[in-house]
Protein backbone atom coordinates (compact mmCIF):
# COMPACT_ATOMS: atom_id res chain seq x y z
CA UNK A 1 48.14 -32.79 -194.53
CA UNK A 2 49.87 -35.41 -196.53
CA UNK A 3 48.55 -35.75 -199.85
CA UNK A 4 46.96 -39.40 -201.45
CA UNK A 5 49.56 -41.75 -201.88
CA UNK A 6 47.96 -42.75 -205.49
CA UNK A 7 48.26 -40.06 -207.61
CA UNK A 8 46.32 -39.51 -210.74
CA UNK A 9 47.42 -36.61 -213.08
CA UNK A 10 45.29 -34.29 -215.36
CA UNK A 11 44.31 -35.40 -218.41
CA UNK A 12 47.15 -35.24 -221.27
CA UNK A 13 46.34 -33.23 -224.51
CA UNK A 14 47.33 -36.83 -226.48
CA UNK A 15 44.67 -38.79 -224.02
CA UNK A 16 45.02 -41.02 -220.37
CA UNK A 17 46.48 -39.82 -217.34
CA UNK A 18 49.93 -40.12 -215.69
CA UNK A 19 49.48 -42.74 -212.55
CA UNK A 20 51.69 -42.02 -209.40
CA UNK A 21 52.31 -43.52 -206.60
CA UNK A 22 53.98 -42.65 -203.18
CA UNK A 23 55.81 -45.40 -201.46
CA UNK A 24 57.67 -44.48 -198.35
CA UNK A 25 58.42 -41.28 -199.57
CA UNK A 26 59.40 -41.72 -203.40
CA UNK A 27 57.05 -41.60 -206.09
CA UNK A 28 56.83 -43.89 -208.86
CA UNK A 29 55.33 -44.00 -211.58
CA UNK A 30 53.24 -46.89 -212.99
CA UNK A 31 52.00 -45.84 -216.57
CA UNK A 32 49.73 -43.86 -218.42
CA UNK A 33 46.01 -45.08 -217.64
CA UNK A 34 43.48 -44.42 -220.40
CA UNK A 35 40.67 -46.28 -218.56
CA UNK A 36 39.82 -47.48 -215.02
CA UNK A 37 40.92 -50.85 -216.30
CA UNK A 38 44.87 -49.81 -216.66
CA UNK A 39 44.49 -47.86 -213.49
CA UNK A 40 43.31 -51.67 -211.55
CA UNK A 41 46.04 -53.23 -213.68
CA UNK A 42 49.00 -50.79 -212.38
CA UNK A 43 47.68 -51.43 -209.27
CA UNK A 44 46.99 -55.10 -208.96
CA UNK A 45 50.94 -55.55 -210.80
CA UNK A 46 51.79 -54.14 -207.50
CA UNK A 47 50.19 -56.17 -205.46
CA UNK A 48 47.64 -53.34 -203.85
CA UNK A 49 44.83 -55.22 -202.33
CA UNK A 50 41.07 -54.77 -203.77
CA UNK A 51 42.31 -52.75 -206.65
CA UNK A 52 39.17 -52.29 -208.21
CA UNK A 53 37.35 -52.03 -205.15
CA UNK A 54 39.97 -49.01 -204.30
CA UNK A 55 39.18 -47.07 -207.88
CA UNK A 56 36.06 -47.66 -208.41
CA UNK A 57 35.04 -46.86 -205.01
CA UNK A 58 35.08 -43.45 -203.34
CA UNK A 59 38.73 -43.86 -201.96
CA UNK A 60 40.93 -40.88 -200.07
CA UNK A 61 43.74 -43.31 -201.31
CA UNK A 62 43.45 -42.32 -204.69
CA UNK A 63 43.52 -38.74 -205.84
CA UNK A 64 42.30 -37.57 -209.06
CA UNK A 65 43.92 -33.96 -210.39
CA UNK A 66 41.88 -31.74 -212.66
CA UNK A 67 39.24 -33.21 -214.36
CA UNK A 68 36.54 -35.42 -213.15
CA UNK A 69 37.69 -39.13 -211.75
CA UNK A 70 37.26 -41.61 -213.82
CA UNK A 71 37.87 -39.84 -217.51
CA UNK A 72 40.39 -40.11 -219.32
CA UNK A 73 40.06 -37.95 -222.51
């Protein structure tokens, strides 16, 4: 099973989360989200429809590593 193409990352010990993403095979990355708010930014920058319909929903697009979704310290 292929694995989200929006990545999230753990929590870093300075605060926010690393933000990947998986575009026909290569992963970017967009920034270091320390709220939902940068996460919709990265992700409306890039033209991803419905951004904040995509996080703040309960999307399989998006997954969140360690930690619950939606924190960020």
């Amino acid at each position: 099973m292929e694995r989200a193409p929006i990545l999230v990352h753990r929590i870093s010990p300075a605060g926010g989360r690393r933000v990947v993403i998986r575009i026909r095979g290569v992963d970017t990355v967009l920034g270091v989200a320390f709220s939902d708010a940068d996460l919709i930014e990265f992700l409306r920058r890039i033209e991803i429809p419905d951004p904040d319909e995509l996080v703040l929903g309960d999307s399989e697009v998006i997954a969140w590593q360690g930690g619950r979704p939606h924190q960020y310290e």
